[in-house]
N, C-alpha and C. Protein backbone atom coordinates (compact mmCIF):
# COMPACT_ATOMS: atom_id res chain seq x y z
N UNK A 1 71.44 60.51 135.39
CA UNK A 1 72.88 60.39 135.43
C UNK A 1 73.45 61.64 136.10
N UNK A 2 74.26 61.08 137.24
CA UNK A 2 75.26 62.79 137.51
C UNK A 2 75.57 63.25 136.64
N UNK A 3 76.31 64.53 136.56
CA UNK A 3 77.43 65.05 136.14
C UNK A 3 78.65 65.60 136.82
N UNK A 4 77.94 66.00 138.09
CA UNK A 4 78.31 66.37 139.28
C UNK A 4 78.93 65.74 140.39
N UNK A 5 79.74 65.87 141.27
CA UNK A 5 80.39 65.09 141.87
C UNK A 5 79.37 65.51 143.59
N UNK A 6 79.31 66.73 143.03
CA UNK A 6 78.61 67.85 144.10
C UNK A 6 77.09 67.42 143.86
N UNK A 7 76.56 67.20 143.38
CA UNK A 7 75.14 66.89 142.72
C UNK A 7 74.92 65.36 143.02
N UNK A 8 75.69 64.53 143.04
CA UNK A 8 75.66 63.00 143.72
C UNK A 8 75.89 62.95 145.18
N UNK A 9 76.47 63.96 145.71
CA UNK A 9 76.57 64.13 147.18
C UNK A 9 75.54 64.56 147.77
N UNK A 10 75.20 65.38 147.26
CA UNK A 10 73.59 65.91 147.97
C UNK A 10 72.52 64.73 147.84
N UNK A 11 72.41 63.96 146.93
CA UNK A 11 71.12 63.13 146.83
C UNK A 11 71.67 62.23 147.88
N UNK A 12 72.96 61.60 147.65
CA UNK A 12 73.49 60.35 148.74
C UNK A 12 73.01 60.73 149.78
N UNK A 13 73.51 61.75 150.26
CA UNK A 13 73.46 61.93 151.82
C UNK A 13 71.43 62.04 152.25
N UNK A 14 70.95 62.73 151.45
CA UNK A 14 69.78 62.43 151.23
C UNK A 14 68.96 60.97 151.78
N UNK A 15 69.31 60.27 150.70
CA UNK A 15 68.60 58.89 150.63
C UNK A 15 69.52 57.72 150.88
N UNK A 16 70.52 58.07 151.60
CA UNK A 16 71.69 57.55 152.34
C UNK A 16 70.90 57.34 154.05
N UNK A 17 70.57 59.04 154.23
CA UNK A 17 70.12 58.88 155.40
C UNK A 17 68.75 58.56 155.86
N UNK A 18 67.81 58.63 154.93
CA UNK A 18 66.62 58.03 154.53
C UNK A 18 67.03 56.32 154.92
N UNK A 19 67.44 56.14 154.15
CA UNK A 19 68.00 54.13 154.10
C UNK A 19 68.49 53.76 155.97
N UNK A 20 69.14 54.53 156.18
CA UNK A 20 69.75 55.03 157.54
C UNK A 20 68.95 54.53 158.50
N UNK A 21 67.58 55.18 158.37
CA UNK A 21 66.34 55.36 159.51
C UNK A 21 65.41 53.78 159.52
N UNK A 22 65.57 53.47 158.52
CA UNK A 22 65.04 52.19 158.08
C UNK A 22 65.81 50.85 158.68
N UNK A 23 67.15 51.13 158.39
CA UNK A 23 67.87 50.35 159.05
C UNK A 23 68.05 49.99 160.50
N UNK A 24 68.03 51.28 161.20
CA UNK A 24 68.09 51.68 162.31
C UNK A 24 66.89 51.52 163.31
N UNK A 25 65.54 51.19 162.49
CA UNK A 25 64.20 50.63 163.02
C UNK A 25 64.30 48.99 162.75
N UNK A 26 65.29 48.23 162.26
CA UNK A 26 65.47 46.93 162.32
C UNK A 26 65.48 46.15 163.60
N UNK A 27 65.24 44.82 164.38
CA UNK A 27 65.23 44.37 165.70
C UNK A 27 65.69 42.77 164.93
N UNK A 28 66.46 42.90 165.80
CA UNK A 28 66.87 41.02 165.36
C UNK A 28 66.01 39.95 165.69
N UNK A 29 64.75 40.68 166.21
CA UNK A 29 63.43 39.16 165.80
C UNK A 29 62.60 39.45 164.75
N UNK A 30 63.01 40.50 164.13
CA UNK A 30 62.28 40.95 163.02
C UNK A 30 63.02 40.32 161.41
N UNK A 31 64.46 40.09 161.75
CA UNK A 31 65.25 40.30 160.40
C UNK A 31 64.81 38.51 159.43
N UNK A 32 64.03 37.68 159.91
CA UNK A 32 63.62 36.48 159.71
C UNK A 32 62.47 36.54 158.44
N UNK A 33 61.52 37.79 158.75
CA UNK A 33 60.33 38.20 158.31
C UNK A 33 60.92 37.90 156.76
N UNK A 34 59.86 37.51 156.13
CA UNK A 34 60.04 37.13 154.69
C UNK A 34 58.09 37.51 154.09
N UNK A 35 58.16 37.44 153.02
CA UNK A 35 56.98 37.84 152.13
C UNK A 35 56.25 36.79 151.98
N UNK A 36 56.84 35.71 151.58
CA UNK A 36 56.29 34.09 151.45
C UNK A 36 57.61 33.31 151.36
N UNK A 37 57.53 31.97 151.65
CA UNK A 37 58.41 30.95 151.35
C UNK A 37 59.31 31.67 150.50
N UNK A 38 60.88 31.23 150.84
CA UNK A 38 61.49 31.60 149.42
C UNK A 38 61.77 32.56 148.65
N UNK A 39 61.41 33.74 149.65
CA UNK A 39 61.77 35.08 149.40
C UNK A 39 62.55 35.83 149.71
N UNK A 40 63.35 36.37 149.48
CA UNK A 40 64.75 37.13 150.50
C UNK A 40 63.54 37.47 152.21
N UNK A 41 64.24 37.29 153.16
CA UNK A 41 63.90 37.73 154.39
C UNK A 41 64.29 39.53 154.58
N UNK A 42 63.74 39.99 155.55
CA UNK A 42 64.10 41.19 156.25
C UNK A 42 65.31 41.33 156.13
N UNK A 43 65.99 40.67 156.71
CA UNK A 43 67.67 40.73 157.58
C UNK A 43 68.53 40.66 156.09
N UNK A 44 67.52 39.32 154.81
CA UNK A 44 68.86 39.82 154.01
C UNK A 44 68.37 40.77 152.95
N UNK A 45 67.42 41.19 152.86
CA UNK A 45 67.36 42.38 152.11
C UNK A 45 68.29 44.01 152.56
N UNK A 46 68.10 44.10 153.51
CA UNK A 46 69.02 44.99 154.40
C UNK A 46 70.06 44.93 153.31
N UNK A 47 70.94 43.44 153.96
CA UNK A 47 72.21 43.49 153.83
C UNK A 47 72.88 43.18 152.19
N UNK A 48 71.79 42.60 151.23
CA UNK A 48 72.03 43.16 150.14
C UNK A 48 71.98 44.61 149.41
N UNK A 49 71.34 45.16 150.36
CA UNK A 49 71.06 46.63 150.23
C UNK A 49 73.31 46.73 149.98
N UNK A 50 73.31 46.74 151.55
CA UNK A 50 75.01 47.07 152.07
C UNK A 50 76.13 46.23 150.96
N UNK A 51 75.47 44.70 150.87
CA UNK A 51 77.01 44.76 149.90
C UNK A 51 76.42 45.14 148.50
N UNK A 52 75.54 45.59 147.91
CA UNK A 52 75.20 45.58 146.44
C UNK A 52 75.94 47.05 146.43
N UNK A 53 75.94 48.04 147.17
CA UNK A 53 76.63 49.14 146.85
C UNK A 53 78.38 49.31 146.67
N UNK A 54 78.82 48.05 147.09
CA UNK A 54 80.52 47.72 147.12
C UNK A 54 80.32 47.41 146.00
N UNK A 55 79.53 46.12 145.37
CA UNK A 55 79.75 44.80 144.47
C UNK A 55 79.47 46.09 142.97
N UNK A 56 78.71 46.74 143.28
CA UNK A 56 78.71 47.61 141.94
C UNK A 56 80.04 48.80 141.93
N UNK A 57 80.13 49.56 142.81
CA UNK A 57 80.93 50.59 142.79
C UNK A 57 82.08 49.98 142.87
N UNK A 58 82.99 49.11 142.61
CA UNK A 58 84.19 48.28 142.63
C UNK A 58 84.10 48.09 141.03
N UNK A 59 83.05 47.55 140.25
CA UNK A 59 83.38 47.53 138.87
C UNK A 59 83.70 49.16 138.17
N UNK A 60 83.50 49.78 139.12
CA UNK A 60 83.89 51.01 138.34
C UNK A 60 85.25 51.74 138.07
N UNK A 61 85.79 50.83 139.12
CA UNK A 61 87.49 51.20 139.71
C UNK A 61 87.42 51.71 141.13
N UNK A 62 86.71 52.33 141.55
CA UNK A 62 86.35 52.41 142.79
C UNK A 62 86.79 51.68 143.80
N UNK A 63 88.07 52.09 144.89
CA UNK A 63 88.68 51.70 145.75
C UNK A 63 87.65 51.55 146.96
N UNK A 64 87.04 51.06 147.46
CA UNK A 64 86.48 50.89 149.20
C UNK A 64 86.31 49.86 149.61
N UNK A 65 86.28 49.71 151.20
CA UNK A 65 86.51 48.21 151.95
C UNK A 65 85.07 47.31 151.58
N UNK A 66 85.37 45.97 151.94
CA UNK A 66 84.24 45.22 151.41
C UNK A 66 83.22 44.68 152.50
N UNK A 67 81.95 44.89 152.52
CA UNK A 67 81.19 45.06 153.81
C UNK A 67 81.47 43.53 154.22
N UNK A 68 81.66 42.37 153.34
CA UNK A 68 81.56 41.06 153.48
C UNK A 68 80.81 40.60 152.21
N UNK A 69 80.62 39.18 152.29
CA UNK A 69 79.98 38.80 151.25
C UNK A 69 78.36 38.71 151.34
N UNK A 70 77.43 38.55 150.05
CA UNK A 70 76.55 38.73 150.28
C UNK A 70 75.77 37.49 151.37
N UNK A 71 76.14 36.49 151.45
CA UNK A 71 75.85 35.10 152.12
C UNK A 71 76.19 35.22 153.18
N UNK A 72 76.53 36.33 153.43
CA UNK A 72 76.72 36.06 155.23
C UNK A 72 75.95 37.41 155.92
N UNK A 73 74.72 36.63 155.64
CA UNK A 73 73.91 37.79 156.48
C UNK A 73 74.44 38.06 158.24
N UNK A 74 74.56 39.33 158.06
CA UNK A 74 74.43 39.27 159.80
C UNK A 74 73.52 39.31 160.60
N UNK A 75 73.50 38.58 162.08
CA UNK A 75 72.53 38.05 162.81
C UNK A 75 71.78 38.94 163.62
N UNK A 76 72.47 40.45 163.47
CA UNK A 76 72.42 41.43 164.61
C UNK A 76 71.94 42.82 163.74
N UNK A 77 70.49 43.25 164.05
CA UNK A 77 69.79 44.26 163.44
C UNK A 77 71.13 45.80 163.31
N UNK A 78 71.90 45.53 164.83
CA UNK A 78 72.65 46.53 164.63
C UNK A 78 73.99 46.33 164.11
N UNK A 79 74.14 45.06 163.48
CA UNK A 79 75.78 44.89 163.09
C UNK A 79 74.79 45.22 161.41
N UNK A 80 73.67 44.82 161.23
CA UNK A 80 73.44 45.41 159.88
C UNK A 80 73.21 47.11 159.18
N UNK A 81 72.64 47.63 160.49
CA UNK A 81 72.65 49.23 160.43
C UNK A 81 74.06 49.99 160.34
N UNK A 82 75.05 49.53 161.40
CA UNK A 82 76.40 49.78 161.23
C UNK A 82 76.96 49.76 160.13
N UNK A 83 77.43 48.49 159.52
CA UNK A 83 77.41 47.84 158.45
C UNK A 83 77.17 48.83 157.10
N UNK A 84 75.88 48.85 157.12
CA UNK A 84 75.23 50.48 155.95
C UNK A 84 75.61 51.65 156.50
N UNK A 85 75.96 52.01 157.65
CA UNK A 85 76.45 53.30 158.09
C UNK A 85 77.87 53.71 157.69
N UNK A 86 78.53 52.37 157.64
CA UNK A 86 80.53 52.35 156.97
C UNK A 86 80.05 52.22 155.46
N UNK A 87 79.59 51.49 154.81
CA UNK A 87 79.30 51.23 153.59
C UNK A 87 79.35 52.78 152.75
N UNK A 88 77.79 53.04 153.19
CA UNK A 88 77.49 54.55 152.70
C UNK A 88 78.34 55.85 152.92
N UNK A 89 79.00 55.64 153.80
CA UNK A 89 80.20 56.98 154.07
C UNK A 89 81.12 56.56 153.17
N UNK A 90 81.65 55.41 152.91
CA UNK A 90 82.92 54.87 152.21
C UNK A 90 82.97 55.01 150.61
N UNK A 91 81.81 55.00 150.32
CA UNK A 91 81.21 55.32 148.95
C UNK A 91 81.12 56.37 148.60
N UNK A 92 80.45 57.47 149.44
CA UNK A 92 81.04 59.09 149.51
C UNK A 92 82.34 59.45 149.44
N UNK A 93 83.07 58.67 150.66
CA UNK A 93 84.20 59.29 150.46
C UNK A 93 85.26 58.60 149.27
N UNK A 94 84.89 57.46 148.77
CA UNK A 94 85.54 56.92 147.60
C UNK A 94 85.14 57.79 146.24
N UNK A 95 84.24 58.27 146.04
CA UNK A 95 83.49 59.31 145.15
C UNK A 95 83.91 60.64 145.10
N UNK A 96 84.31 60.87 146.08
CA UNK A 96 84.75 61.97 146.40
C UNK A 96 86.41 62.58 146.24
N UNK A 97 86.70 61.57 146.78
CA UNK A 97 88.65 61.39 146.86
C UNK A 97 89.06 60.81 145.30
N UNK A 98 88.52 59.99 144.36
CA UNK A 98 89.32 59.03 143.43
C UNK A 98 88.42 59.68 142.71
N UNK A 99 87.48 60.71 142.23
CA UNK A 99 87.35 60.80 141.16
C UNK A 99 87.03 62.23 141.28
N UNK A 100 86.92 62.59 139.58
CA UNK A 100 86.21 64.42 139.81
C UNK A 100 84.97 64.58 138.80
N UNK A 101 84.70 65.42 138.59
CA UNK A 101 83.09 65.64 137.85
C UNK A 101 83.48 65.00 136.50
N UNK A 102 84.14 64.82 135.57
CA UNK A 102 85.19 64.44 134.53
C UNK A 102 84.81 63.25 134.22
N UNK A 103 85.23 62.34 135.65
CA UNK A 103 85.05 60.91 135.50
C UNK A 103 83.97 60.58 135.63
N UNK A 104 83.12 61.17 135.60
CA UNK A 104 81.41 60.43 135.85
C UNK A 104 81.17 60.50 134.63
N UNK A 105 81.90 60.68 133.50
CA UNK A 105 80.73 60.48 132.06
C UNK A 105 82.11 59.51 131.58
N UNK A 106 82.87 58.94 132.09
CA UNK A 106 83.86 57.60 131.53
C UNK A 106 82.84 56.77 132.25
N UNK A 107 83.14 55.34 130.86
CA UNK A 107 82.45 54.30 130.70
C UNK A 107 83.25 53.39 131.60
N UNK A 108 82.44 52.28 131.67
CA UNK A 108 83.10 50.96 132.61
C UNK A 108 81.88 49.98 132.17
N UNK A 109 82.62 49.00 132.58
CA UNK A 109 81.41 47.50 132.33
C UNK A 109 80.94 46.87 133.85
N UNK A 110 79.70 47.22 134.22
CA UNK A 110 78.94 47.07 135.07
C UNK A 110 78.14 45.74 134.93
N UNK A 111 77.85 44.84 135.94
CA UNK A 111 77.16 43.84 135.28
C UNK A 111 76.67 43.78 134.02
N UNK A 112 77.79 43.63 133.00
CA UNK A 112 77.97 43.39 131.45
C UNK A 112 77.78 44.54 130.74
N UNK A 113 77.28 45.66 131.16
CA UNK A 113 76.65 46.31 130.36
C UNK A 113 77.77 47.46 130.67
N UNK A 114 77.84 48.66 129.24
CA UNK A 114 78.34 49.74 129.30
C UNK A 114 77.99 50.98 129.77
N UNK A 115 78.37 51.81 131.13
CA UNK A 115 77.37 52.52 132.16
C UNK A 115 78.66 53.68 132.33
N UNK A 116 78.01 54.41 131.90
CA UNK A 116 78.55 55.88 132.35
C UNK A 116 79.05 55.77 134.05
N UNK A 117 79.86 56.20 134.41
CA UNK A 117 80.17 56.05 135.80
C UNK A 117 79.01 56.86 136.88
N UNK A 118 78.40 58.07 136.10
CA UNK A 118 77.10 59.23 136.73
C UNK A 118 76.31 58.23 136.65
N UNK A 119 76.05 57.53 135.64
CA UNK A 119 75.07 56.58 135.53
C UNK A 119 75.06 55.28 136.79
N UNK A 120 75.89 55.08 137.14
CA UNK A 120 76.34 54.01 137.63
C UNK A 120 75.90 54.69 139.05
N UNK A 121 76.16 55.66 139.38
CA UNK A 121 75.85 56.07 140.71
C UNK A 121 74.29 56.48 141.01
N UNK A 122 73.84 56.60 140.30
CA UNK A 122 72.50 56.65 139.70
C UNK A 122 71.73 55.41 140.26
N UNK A 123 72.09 54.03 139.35
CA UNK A 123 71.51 53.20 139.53
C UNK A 123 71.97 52.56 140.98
N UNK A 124 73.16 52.61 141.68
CA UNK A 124 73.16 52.56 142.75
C UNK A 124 72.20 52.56 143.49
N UNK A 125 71.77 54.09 143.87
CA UNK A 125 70.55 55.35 144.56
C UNK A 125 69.37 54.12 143.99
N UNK A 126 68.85 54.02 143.00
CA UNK A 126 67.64 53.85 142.30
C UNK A 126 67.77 52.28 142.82
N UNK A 127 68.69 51.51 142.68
CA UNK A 127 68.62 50.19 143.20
C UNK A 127 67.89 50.30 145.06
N UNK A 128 69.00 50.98 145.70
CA UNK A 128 68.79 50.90 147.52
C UNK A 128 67.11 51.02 147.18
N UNK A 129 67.04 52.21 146.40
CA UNK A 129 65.52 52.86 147.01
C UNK A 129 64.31 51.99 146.51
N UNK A 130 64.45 50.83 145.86
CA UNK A 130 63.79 49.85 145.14
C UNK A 130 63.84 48.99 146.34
N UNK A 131 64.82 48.43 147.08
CA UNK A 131 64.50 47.87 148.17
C UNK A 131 64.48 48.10 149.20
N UNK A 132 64.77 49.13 149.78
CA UNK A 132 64.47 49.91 151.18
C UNK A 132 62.68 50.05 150.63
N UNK A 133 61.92 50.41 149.88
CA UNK A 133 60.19 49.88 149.85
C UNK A 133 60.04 48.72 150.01
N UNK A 134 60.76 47.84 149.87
CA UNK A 134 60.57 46.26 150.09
C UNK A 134 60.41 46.14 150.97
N UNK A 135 61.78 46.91 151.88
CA UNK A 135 61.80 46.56 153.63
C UNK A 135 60.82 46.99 154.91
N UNK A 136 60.07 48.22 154.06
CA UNK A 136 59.34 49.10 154.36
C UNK A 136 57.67 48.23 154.46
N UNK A 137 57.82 47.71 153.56
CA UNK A 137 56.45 46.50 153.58
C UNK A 137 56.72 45.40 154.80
N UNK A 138 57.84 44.47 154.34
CA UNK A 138 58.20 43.78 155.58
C UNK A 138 58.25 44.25 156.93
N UNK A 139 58.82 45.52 157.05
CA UNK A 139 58.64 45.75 158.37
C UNK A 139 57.15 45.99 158.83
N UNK A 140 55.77 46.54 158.14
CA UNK A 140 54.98 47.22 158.56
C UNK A 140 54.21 45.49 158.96
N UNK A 141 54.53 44.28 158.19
CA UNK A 141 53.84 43.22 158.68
C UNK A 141 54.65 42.58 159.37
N UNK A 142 55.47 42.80 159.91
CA UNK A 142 56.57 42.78 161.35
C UNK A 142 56.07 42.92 162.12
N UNK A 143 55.36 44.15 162.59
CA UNK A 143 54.85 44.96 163.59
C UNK A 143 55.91 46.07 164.17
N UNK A 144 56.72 46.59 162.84
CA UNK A 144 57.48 47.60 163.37
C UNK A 144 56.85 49.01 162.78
N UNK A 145 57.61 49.95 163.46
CA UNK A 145 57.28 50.92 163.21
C UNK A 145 58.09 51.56 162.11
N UNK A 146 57.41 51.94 161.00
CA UNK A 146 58.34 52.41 159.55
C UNK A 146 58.60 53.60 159.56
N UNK A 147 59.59 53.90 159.61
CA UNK A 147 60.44 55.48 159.87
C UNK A 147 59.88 56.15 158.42
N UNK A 148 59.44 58.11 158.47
CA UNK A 148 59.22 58.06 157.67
C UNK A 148 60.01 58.20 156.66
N UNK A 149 59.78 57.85 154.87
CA UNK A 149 60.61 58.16 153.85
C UNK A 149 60.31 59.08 153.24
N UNK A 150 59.79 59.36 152.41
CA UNK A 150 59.18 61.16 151.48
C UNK A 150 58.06 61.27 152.18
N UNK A 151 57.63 61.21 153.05
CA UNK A 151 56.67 61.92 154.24
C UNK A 151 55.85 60.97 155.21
N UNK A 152 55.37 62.04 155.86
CA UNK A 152 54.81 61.07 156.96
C UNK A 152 54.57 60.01 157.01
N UNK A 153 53.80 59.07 158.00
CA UNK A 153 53.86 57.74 157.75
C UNK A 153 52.21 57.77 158.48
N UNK A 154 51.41 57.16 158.54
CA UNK A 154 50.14 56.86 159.02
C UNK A 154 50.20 57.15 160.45
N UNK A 155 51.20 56.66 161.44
CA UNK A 155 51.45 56.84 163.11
C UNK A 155 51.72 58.23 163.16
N UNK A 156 52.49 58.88 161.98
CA UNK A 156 52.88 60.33 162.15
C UNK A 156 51.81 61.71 161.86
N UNK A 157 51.03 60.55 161.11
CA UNK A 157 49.73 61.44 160.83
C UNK A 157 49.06 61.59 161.98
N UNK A 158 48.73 60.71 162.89
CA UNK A 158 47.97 60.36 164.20
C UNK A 158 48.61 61.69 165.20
N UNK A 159 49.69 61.27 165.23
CA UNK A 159 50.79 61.94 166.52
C UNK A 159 50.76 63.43 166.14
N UNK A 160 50.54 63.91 164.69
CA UNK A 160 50.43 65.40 164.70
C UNK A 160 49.35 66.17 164.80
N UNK A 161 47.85 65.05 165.29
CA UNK A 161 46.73 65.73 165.07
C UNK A 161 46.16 65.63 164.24
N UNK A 162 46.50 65.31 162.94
CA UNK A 162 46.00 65.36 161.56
C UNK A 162 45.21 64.14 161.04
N UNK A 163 44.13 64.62 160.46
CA UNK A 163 43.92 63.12 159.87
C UNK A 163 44.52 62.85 158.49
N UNK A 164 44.57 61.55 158.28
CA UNK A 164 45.73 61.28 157.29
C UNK A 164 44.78 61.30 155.93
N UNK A 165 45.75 62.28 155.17
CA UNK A 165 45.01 62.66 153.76
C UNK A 165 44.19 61.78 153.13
N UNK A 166 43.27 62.15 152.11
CA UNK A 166 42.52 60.96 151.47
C UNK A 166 43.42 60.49 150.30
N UNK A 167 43.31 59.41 149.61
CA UNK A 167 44.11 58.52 148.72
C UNK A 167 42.93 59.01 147.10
């Protein structure tokens, strides 16, 4: 849980821009890719990524624009990177402007449940980063290249010379 208003800014921008790089390695013949039958695809995991961060931070009182609904995936790898690029600034700056360190330990009702507002920004972070690994799988049986997230990536091991650590 925050406490900090300053302490939620640093991680966002963090794993804001982490989510960023992921997005930004998306290709619109890729966004189809699915796990099996019946599974969220590429394209809409993304973009539940983008509206799940409105659809929660709005139950909090939280003023910011609405990326769209979740059913209307967009068709265009870069109207979805964009998309998370307004999202994630808007959420900063809604965090930033409408509330102060104070309001992160007031309660609100979050999908039913009673959630500290620190908390709430919390599970935000902890939600994206639960499925940005999702996307991270999909893309690697895509045939894209996975930007890295907390470190190198297997291609980056190659490209620096190194052989890639043992497991």
């Amino acid at each position: 849980m925050f406490t900090t208003i300053e302490t939620f800014e640093a991680e966002w921008r963090q794993e804001s821009a982490t989510t960023q790089k992921v997005m930004d390695a998306l290709t619109d013949e890729t966004l189809a890719r699915e796990v099996a039958p019946g599974f969220r695809t590429l394209g809409r995991l993304a973009w539940h990524i983008v509206t799940q961060i409105h659809q929660t931070a709005v139950q909090t009182g939280l003023e910011l624009p609405s990326p769209g609904s979740e059913e209307n995936v967009p068709a265009s790898a870069r109207e979805l990177a964009d998309a998370y690029r307004r999202t994630s600034e808007a959420l900063l700056d809604a965090v930033r402007s409408q509330w102060t360190d104070a309001k992160l330990s007031e309660t609100n009702q979050v999908f039913g449940q009673s959630w500290p507002n620190g908390l709430t920004l919390r599970i935000i972070i902890q939600h994206e980063v639960h499925h940005r690994g999702q996307m991270t799988v999909l893309m690697r049986q895509a045939g894209l290249r996975v930007p890295d997230v907390y470190g190198p990536t297997k291609e980056m091991w190659g490209e620096m010379g190194a052989p890639e650590p043992a497991l």
